[in-house]
PDB file of N, CA and C in Angstrom:
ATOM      1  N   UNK A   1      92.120 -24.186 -21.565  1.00  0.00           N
ATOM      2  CA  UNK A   1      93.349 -23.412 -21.629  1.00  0.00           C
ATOM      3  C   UNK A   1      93.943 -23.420 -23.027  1.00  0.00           C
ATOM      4  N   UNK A   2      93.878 -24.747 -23.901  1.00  0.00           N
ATOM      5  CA  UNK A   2      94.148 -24.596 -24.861  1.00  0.00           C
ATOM      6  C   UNK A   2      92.930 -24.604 -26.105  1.00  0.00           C
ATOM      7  N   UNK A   3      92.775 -23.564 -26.213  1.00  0.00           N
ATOM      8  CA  UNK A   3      91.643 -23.155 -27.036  1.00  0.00           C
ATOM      9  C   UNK A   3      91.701 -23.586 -28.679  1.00  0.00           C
ATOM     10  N   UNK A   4      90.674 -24.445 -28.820  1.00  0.00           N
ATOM     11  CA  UNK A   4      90.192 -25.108 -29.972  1.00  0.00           C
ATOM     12  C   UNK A   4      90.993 -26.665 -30.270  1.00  0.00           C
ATOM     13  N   UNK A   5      91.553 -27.149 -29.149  1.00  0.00           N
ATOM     14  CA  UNK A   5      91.931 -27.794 -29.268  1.00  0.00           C
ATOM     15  C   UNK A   5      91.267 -29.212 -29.067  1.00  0.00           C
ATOM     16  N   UNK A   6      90.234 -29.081 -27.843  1.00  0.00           N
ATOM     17  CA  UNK A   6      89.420 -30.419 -28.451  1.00  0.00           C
ATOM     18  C   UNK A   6      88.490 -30.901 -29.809  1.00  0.00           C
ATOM     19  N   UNK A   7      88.165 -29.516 -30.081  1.00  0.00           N
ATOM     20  CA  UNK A   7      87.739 -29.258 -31.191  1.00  0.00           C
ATOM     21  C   UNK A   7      88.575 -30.133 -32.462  1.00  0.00           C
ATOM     22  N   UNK A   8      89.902 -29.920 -32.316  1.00  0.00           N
ATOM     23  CA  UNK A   8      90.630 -30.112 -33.425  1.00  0.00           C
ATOM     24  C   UNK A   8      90.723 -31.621 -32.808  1.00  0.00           C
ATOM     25  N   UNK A   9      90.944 -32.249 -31.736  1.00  0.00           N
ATOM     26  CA  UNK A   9      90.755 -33.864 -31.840  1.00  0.00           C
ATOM     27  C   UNK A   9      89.657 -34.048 -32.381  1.00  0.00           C
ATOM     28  N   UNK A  10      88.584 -33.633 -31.710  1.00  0.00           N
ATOM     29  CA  UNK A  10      87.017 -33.975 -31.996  1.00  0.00           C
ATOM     30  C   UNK A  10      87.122 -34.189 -33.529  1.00  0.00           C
ATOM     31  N   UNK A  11      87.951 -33.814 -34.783  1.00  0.00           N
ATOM     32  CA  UNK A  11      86.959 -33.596 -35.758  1.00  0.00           C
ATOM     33  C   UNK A  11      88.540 -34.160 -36.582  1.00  0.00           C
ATOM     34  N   UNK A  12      89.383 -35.359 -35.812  1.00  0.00           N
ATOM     35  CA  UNK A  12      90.364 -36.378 -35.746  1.00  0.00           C
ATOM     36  C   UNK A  12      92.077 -35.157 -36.745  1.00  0.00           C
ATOM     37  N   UNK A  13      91.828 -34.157 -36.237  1.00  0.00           N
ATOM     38  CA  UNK A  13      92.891 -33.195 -35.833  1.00  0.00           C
ATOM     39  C   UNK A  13      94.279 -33.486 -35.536  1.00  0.00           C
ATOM     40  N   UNK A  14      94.822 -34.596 -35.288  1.00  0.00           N
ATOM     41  CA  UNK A  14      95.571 -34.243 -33.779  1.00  0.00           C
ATOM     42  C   UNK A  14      96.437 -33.323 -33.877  1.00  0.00           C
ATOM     43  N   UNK A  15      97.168 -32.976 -35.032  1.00  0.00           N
ATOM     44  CA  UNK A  15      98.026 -32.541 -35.418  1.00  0.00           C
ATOM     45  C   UNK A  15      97.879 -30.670 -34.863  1.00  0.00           C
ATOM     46  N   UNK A  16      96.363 -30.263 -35.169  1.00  0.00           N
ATOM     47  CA  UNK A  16      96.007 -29.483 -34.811  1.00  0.00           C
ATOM     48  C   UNK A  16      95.945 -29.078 -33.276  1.00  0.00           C
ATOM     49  N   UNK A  17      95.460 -30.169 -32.698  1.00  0.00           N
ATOM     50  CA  UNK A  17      95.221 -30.745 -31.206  1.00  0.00           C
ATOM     51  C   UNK A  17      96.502 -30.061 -31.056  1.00  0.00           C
ATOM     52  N   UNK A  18      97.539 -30.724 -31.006  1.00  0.00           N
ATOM     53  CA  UNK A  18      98.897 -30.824 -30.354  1.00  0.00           C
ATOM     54  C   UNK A  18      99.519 -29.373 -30.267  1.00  0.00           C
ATOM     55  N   UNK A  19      99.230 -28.756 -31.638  1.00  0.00           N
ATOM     56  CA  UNK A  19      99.871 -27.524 -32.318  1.00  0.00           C
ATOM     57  C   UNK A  19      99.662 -26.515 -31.217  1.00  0.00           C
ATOM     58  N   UNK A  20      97.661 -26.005 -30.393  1.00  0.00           N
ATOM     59  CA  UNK A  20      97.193 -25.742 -29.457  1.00  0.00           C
ATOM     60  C   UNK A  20      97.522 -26.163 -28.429  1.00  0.00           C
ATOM     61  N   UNK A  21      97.962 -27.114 -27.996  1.00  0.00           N
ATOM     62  CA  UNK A  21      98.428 -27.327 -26.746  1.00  0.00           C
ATOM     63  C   UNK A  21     100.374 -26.366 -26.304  1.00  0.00           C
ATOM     64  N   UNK A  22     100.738 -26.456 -27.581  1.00  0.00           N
ATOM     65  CA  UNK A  22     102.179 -26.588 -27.464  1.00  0.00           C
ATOM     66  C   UNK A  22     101.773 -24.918 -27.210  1.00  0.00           C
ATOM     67  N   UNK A  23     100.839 -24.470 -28.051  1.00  0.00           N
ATOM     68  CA  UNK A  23     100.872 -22.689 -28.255  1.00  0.00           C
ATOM     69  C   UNK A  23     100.651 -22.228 -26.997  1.00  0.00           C
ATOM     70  N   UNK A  24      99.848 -23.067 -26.123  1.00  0.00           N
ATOM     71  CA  UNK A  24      98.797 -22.455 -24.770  1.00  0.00           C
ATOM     72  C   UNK A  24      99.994 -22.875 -23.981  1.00  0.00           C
ATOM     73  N   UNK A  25     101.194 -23.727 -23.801  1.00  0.00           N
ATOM     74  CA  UNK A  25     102.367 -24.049 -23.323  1.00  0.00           C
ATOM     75  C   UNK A  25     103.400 -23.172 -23.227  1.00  0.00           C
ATOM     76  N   UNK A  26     103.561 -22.737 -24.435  1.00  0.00           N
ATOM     77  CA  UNK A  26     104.414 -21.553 -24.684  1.00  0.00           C
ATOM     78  C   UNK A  26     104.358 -19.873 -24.373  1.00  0.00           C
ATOM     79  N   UNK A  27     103.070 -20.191 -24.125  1.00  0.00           N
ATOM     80  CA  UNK A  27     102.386 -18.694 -23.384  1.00  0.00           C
ATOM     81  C   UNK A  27     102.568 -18.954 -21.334  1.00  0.00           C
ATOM     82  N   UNK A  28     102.421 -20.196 -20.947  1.00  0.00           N
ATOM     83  CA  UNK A  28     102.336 -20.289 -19.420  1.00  0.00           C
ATOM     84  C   UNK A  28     103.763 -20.530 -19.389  1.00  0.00           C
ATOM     85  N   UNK A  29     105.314 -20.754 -20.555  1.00  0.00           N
ATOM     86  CA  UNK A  29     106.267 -20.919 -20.015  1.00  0.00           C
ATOM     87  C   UNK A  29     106.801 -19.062 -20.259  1.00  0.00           C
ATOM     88  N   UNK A  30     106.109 -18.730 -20.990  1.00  0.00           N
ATOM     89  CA  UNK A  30     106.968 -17.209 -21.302  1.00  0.00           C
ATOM     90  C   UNK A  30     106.151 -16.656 -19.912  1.00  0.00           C
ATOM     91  N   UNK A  31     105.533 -16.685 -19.290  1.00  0.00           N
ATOM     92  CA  UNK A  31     104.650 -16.351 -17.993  1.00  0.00           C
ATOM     93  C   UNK A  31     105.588 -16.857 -16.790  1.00  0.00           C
ATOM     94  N   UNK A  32     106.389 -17.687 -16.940  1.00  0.00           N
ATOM     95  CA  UNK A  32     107.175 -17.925 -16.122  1.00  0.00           C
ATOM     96  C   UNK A  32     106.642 -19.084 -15.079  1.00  0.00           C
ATOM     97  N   UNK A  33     106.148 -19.851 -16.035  1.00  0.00           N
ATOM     98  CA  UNK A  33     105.832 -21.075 -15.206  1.00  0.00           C
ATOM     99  C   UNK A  33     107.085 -21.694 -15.540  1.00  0.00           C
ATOM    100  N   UNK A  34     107.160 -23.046 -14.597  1.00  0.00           N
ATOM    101  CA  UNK A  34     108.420 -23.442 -14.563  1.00  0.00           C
ATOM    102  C   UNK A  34     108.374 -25.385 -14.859  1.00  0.00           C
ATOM    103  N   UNK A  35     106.821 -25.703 -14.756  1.00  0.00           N
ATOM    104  CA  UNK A  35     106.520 -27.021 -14.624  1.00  0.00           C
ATOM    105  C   UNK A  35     105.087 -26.600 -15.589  1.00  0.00           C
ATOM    106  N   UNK A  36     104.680 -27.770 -16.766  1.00  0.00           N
ATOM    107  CA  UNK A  36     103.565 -27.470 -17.107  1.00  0.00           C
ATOM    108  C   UNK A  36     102.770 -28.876 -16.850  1.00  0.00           C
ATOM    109  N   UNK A  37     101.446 -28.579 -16.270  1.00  0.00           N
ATOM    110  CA  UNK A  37     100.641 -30.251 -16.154  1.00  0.00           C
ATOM    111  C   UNK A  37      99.739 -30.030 -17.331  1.00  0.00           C
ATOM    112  N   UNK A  38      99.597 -31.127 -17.961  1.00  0.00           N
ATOM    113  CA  UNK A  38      98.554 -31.685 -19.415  1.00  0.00           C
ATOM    114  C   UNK A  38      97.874 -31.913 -18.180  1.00  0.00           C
ATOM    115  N   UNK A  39      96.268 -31.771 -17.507  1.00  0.00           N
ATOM    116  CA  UNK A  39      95.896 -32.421 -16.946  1.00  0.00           C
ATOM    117  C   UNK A  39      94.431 -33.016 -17.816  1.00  0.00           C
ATOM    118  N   UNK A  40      94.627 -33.088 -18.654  1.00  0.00           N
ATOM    119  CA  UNK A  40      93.533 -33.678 -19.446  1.00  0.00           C
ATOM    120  C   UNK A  40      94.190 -35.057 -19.604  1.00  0.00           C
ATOM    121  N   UNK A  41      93.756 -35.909 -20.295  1.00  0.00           N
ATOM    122  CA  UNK A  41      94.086 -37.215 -20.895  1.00  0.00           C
ATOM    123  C   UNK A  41      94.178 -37.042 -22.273  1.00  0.00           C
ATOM    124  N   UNK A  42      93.464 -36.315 -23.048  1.00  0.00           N
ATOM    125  CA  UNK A  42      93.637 -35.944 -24.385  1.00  0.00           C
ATOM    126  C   UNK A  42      95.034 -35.348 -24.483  1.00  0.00           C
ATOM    127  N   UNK A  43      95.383 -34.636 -23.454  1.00  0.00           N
ATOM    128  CA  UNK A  43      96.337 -33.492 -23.747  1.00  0.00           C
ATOM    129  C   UNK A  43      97.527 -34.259 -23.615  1.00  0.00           C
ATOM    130  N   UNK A  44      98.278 -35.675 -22.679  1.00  0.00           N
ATOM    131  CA  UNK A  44      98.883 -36.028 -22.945  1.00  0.00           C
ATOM    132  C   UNK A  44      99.727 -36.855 -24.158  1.00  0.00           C
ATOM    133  N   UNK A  45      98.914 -36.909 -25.281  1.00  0.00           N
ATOM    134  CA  UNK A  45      99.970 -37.040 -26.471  1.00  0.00           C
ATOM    135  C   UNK A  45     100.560 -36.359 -27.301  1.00  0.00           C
ATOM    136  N   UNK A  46     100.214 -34.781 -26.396  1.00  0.00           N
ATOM    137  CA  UNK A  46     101.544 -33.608 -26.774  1.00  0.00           C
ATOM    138  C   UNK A  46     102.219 -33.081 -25.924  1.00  0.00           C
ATOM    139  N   UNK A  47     102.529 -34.007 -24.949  1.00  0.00           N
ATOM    140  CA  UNK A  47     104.164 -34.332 -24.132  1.00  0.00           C
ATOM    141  C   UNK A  47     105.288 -34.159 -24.239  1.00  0.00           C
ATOM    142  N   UNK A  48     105.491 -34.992 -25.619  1.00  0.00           N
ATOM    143  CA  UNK A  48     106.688 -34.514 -26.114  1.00  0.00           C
ATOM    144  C   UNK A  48     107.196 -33.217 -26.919  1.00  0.00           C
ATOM    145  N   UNK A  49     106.038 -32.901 -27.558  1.00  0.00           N
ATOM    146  CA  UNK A  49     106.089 -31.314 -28.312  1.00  0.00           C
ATOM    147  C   UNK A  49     106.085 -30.744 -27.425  1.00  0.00           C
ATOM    148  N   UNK A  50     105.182 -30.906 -26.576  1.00  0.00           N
ATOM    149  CA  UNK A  50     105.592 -29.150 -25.194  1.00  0.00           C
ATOM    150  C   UNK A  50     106.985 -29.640 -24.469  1.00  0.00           C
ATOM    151  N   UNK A  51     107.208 -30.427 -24.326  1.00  0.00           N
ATOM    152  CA  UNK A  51     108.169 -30.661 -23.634  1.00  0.00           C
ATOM    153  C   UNK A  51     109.560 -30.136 -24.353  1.00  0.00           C
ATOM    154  N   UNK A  52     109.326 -30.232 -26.045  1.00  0.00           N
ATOM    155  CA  UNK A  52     110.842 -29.559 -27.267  1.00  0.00           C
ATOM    156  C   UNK A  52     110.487 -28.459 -26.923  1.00  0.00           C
ATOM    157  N   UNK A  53     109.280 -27.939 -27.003  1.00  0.00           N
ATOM    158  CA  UNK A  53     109.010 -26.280 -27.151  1.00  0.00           C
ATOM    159  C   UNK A  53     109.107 -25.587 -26.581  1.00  0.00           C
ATOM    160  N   UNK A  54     109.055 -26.176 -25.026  1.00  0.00           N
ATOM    161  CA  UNK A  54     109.397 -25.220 -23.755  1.00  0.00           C
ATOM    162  C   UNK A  54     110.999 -25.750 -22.825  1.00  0.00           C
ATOM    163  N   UNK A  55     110.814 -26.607 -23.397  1.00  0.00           N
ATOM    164  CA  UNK A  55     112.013 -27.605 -22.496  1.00  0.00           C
ATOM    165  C   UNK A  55     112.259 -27.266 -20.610  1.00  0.00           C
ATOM    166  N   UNK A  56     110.628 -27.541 -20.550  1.00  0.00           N
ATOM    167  CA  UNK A  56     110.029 -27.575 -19.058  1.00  0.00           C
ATOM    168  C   UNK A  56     109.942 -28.601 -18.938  1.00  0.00           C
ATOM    169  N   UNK A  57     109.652 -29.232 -17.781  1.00  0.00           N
ATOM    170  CA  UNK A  57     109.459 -30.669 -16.720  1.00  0.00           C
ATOM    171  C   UNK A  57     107.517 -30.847 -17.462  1.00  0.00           C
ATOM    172  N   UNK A  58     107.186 -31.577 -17.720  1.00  0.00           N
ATOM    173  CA  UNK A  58     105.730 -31.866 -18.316  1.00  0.00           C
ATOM    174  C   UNK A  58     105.637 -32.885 -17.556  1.00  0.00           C
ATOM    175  N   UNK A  59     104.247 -32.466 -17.123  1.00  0.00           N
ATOM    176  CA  UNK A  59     103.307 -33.885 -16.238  1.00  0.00           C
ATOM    177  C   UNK A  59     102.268 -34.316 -17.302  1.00  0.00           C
ATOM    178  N   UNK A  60     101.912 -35.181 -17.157  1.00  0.00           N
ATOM    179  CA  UNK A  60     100.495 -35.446 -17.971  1.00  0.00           C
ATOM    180  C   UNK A  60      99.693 -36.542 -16.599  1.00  0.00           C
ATOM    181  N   UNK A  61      98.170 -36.251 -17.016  1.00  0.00           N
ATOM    182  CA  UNK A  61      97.016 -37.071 -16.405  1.00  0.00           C
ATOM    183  C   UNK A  61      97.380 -38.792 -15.915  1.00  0.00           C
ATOM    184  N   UNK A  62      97.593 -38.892 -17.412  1.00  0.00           N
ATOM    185  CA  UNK A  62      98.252 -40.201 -17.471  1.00  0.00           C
ATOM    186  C   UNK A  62      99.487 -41.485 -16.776  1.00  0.00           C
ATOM    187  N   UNK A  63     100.734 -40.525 -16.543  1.00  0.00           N
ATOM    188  CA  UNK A  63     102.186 -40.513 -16.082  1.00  0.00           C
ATOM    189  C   UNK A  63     101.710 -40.493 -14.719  1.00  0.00           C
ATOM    190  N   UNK A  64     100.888 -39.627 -13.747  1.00  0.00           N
ATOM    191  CA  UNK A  64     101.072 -39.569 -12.751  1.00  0.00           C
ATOM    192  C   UNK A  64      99.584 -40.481 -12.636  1.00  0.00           C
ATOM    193  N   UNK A  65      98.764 -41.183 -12.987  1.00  0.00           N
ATOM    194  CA  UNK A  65      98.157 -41.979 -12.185  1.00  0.00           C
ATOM    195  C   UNK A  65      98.450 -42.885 -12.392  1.00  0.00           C
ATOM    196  N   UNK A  66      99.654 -43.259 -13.139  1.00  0.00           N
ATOM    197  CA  UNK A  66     100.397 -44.961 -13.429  1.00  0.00           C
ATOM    198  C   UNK A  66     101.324 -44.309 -11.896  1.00  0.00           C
ATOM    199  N   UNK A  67     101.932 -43.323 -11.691  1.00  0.00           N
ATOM    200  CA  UNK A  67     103.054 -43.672 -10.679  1.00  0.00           C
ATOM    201  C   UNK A  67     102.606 -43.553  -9.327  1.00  0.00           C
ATOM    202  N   UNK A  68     101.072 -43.289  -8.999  1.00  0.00           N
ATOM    203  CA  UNK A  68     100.213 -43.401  -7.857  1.00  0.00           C
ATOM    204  C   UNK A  68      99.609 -44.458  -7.533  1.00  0.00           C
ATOM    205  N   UNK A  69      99.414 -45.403  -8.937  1.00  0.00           N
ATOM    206  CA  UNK A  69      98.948 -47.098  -8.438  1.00  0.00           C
ATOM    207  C   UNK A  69     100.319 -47.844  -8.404  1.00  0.00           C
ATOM    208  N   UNK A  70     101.257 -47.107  -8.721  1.00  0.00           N
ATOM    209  CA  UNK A  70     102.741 -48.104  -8.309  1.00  0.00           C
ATOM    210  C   UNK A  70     102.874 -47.992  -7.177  1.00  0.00           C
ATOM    211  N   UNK A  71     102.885 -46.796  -6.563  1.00  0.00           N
ATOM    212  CA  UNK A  71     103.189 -46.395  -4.771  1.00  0.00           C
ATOM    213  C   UNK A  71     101.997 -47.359  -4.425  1.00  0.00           C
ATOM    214  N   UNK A  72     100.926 -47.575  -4.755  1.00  0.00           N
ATOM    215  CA  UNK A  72      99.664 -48.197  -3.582  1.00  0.00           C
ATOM    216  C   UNK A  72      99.829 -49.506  -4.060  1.00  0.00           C
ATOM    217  N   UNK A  73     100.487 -49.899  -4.853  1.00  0.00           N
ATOM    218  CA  UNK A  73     100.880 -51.485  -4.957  1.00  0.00           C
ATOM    219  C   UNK A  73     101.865 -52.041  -4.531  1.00  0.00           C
ATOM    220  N   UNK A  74     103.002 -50.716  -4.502  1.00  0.00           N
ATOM    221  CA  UNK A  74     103.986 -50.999  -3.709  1.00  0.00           C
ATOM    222  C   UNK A  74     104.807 -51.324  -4.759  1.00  0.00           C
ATOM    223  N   UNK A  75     104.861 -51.259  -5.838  1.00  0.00           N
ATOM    224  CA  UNK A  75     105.892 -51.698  -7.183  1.00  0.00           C
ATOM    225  C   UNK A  75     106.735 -50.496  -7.037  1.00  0.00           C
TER     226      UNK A  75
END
């Protein structure tokens, strides 16, 4: 979805990485999404940039399988 963006980690980018994520963000919030999921693991350490850029609710890969072994641990 966000095009060239592993690319731009792959080749130690991130800056680039992030830039693509926020762009491919800003296209599914002008689309009228209302919640965006990073569901990659890469994609969550531009969380906080999509999150300034769209100032939508952001999930990432990450966030929600820490708060799915809290429920099954019971924490």
């Amino acid at each position: 979805l966000a095009d060239g963006a592993m690319a731009a980690l792959d080749r130690g980018d991130g800056a680039a990485h992030d830039a693509a994520v926020v762009q491919a963000a800003r296209g599914l919030a002008d689309a009228g999404c209302t919640v965006i999921a990073l569901a990659q693991f890469s994609m969550a350490r531009a969380e906080p940039a999509v999150r300034a850029a769209t100032g939508l609710p952001v999930l990432t890969t990450p966030g929600s399988a820490v708060r799915r072994l809290r429920a099954l641990l019971g924490a």
